[in-house]
PDB file of N, CA and C in Angstrom:
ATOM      1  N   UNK A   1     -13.739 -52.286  58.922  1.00  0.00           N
ATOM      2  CA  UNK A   1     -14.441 -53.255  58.093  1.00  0.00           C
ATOM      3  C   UNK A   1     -13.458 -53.848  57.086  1.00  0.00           C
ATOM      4  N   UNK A   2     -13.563 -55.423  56.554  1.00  0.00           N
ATOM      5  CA  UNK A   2     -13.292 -55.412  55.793  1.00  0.00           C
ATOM      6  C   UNK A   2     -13.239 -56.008  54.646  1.00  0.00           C
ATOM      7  N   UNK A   3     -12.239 -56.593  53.475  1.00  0.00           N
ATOM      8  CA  UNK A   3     -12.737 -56.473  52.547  1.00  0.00           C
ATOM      9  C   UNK A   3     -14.221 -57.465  51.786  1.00  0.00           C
ATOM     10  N   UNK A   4     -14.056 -58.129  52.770  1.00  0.00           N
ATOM     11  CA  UNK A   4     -15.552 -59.211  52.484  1.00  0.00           C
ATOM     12  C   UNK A   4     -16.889 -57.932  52.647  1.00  0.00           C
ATOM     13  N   UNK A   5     -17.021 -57.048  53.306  1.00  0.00           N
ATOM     14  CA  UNK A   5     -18.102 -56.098  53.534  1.00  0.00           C
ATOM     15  C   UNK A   5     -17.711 -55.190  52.660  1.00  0.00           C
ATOM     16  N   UNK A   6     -16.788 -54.691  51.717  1.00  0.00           N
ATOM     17  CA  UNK A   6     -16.831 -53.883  50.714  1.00  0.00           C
ATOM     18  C   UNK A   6     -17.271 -54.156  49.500  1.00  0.00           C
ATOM     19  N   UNK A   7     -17.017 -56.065  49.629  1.00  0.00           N
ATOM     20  CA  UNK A   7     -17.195 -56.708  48.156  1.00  0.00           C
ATOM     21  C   UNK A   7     -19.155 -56.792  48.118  1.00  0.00           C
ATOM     22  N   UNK A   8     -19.287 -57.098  49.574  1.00  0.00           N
ATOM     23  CA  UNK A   8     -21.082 -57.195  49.576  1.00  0.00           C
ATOM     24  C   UNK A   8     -21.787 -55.569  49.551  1.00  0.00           C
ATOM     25  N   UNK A   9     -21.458 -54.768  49.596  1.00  0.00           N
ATOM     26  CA  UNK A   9     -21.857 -53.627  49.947  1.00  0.00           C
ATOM     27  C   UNK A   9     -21.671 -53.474  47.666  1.00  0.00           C
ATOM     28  N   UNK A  10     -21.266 -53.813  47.426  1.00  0.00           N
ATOM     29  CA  UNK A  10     -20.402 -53.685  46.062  1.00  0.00           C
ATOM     30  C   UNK A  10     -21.436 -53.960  45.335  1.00  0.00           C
ATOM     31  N   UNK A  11     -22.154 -54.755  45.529  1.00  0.00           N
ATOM     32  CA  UNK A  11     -22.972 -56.059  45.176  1.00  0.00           C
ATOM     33  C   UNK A  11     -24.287 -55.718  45.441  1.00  0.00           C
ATOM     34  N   UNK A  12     -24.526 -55.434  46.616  1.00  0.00           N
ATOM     35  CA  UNK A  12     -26.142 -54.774  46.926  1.00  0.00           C
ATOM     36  C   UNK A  12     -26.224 -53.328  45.602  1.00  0.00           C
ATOM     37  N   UNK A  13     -25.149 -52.419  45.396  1.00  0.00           N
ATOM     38  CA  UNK A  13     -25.603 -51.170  45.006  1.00  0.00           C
ATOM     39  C   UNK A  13     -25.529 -51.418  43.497  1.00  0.00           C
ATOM     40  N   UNK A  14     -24.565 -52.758  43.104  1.00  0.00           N
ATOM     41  CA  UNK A  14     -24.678 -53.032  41.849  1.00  0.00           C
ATOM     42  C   UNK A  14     -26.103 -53.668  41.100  1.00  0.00           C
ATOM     43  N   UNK A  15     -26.268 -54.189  41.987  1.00  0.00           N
ATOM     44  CA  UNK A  15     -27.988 -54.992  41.568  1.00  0.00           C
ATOM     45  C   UNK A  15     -29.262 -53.380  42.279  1.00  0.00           C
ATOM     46  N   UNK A  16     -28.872 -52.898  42.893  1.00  0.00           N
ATOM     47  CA  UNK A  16     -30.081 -52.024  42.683  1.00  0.00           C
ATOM     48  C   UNK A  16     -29.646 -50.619  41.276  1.00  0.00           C
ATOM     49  N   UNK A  17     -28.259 -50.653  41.175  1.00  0.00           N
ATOM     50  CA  UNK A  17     -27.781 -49.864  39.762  1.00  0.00           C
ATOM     51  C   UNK A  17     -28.885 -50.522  38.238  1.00  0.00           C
ATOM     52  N   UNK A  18     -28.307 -51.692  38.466  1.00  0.00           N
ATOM     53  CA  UNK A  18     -29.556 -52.831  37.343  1.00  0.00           C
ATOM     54  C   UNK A  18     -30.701 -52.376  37.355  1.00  0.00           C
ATOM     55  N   UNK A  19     -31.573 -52.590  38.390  1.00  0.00           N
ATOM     56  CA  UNK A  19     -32.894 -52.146  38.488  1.00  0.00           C
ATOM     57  C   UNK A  19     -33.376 -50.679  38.257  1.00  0.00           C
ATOM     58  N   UNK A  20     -32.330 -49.996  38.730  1.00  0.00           N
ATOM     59  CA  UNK A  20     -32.730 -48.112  37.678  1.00  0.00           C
ATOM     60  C   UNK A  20     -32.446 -48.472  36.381  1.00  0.00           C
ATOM     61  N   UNK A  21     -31.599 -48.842  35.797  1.00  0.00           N
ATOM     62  CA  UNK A  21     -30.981 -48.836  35.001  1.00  0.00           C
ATOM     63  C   UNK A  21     -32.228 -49.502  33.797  1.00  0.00           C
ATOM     64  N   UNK A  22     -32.437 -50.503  34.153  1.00  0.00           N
ATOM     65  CA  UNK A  22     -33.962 -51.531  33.338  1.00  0.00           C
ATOM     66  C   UNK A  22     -34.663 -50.009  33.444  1.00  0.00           C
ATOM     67  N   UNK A  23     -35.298 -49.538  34.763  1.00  0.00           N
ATOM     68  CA  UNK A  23     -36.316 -48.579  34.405  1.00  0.00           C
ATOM     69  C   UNK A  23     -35.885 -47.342  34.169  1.00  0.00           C
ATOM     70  N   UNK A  24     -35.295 -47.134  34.402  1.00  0.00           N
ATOM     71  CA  UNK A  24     -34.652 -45.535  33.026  1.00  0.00           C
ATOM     72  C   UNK A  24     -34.733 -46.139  31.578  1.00  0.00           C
ATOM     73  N   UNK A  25     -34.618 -47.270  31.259  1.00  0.00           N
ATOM     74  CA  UNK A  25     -34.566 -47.609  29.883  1.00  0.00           C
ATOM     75  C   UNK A  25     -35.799 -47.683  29.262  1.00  0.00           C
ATOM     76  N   UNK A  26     -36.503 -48.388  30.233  1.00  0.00           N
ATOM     77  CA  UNK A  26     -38.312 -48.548  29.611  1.00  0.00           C
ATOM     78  C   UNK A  26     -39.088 -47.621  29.437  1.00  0.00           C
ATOM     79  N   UNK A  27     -38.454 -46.548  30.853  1.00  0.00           N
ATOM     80  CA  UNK A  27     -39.516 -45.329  30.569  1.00  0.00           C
ATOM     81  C   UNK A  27     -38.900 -44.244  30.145  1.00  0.00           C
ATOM     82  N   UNK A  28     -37.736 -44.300  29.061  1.00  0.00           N
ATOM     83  CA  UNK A  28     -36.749 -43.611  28.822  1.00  0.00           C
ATOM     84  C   UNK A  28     -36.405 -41.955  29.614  1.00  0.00           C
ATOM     85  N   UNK A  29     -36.520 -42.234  30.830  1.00  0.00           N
ATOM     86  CA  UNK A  29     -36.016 -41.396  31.659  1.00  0.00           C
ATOM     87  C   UNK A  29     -34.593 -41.224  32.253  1.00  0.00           C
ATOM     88  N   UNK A  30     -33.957 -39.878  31.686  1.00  0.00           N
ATOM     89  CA  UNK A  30     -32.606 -40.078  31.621  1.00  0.00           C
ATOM     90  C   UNK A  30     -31.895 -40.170  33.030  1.00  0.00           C
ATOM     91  N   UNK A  31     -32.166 -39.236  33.984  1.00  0.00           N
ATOM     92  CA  UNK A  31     -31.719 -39.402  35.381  1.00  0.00           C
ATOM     93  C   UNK A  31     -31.695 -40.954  35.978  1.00  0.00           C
ATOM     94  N   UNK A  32     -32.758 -41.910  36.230  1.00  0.00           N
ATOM     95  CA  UNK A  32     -32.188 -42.998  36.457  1.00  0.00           C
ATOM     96  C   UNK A  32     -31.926 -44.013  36.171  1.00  0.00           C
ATOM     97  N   UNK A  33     -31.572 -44.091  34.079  1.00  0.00           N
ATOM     98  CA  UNK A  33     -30.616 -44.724  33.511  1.00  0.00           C
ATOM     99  C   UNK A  33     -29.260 -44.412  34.146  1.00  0.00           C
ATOM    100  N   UNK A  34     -29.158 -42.891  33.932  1.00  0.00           N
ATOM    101  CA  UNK A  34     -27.864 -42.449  34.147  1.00  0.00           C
ATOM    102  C   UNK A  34     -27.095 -42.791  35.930  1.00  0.00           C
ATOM    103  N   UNK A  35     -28.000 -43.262  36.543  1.00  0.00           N
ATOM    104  CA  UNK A  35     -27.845 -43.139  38.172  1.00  0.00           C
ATOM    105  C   UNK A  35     -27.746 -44.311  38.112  1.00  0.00           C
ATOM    106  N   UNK A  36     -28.468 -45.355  37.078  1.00  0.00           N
ATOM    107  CA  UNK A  36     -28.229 -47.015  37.308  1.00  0.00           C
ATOM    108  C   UNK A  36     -26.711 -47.133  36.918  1.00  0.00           C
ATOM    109  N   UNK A  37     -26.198 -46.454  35.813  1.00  0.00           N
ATOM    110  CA  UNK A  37     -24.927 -46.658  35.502  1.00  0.00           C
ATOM    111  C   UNK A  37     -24.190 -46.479  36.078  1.00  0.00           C
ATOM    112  N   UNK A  38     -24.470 -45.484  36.960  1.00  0.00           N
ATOM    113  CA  UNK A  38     -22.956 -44.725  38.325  1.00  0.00           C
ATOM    114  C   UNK A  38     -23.336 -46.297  38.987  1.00  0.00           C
ATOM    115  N   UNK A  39     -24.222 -46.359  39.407  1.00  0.00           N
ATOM    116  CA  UNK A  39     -24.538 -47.114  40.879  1.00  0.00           C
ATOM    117  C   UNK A  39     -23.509 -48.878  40.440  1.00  0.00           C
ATOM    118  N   UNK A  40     -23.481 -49.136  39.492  1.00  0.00           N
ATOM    119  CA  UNK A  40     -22.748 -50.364  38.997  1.00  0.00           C
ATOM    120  C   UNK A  40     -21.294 -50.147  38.574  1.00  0.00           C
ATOM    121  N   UNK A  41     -20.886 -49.066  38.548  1.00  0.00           N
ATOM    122  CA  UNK A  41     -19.467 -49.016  38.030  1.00  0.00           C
ATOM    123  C   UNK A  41     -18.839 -48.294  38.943  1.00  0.00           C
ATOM    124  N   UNK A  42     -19.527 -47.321  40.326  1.00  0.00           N
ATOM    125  CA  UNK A  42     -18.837 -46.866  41.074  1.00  0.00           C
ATOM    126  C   UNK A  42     -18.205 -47.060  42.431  1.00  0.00           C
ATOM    127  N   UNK A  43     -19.131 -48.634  41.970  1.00  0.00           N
ATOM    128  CA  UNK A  43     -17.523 -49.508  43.347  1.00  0.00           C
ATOM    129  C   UNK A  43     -16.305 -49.617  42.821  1.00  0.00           C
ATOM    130  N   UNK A  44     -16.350 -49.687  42.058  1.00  0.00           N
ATOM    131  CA  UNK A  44     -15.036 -49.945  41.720  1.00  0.00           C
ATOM    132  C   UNK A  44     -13.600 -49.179  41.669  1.00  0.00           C
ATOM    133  N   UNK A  45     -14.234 -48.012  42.352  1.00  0.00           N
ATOM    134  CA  UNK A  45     -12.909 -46.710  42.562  1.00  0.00           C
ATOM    135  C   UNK A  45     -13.520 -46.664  43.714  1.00  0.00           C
ATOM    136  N   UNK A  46     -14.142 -47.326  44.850  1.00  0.00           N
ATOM    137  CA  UNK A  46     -14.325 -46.471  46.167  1.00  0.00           C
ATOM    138  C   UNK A  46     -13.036 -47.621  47.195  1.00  0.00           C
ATOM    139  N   UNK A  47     -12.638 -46.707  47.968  1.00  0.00           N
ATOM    140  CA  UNK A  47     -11.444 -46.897  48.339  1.00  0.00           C
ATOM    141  C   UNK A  47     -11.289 -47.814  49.924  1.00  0.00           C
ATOM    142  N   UNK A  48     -12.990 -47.225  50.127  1.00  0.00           N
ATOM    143  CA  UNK A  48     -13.660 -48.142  51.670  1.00  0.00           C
ATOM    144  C   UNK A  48     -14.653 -48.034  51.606  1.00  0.00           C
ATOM    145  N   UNK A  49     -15.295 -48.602  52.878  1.00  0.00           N
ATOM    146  CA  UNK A  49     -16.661 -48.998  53.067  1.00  0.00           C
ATOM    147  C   UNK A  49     -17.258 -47.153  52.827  1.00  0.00           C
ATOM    148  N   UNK A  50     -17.180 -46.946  54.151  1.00  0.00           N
ATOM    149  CA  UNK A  50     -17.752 -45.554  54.207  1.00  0.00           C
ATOM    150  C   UNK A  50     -18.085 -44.905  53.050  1.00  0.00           C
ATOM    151  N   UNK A  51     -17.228 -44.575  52.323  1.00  0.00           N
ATOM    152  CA  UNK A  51     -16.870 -43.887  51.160  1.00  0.00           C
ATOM    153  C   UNK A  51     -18.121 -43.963  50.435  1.00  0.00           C
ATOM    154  N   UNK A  52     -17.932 -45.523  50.263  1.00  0.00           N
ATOM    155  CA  UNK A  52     -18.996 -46.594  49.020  1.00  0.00           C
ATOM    156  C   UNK A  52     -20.308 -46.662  49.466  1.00  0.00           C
ATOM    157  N   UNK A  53     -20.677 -46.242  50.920  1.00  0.00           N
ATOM    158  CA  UNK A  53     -21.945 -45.975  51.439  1.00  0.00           C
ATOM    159  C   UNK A  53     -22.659 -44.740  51.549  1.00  0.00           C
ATOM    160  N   UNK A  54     -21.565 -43.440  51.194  1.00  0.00           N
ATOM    161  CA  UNK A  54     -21.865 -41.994  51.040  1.00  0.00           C
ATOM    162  C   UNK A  54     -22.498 -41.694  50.034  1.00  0.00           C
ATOM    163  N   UNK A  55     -21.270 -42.430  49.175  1.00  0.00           N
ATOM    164  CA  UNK A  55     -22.115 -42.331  47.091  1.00  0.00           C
ATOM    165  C   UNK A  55     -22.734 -42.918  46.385  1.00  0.00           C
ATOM    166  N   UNK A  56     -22.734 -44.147  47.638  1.00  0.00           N
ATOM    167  CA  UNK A  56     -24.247 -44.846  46.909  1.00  0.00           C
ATOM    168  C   UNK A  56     -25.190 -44.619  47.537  1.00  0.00           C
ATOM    169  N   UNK A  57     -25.265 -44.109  48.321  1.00  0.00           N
ATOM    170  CA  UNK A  57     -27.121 -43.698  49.274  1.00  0.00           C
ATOM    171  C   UNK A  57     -26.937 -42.067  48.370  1.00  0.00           C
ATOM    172  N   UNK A  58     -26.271 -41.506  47.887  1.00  0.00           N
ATOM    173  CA  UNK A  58     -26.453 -40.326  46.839  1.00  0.00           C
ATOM    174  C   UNK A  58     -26.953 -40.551  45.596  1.00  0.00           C
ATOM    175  N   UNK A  59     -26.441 -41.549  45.198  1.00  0.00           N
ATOM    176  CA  UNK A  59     -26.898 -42.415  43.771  1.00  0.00           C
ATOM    177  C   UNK A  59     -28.183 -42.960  43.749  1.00  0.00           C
ATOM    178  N   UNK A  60     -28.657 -43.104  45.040  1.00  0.00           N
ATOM    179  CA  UNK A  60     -29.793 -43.815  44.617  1.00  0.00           C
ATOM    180  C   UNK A  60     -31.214 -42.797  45.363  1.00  0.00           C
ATOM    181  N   UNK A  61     -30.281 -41.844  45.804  1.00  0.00           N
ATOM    182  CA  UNK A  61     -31.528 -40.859  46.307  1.00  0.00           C
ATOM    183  C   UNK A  61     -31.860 -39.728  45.151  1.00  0.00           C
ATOM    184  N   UNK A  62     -30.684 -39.546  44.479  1.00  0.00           N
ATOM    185  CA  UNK A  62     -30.679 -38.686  42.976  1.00  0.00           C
ATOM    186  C   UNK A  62     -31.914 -38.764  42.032  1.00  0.00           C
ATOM    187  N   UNK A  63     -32.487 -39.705  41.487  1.00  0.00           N
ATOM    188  CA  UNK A  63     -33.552 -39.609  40.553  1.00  0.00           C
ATOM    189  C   UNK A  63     -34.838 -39.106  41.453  1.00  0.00           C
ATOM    190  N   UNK A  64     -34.864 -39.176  42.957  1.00  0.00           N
ATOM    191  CA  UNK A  64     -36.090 -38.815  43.569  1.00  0.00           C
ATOM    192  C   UNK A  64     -36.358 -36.985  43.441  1.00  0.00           C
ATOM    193  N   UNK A  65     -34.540 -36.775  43.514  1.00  0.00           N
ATOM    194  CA  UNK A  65     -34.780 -35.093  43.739  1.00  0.00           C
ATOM    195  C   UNK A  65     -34.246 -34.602  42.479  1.00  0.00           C
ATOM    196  N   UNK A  66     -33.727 -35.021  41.560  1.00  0.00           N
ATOM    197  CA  UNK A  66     -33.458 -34.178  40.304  1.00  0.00           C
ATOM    198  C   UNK A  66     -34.103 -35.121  39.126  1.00  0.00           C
ATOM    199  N   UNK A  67     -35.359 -33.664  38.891  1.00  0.00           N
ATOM    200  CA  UNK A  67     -36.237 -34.207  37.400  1.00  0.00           C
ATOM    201  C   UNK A  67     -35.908 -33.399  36.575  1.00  0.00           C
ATOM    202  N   UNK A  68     -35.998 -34.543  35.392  1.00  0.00           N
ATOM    203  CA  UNK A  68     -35.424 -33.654  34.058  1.00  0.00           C
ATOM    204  C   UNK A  68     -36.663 -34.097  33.143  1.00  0.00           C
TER     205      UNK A  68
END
């Protein structure tokens, strides 16, 4: 793959990072504030596609299974 599908893949997990991120804030629930924030800043160290598709389908499955 390449880098045109890393930059969109970049982009999908950054705009659903936003959307935890709004609702961790409203319903001040810390897990997926904190999961909106990974999900927007952690393209930016992933090195390939794969990689960036491992830790973001982790990132965004996280607030379902860890309640605080």
């Amino acid at each position: 793959m390449d880098n045109s599908s890393l930059m969109m893949w970049s982009v999908l997990f950054s705009a659903i990072g936003t959307g935890y991120f709004i609702y961790g804030k409203k319903q001040k629930a810390v897990v997926p504030l904190l999961s909106g924030l990974a999900l927007f800043v952690f393209p930016y160290f992933m090195p390939n596609v794969i990689l960036l598709l491992i830790v973001g389908a982790l990132l965004m499955a996280a607030p379902f299974y860890i309640k605080i």
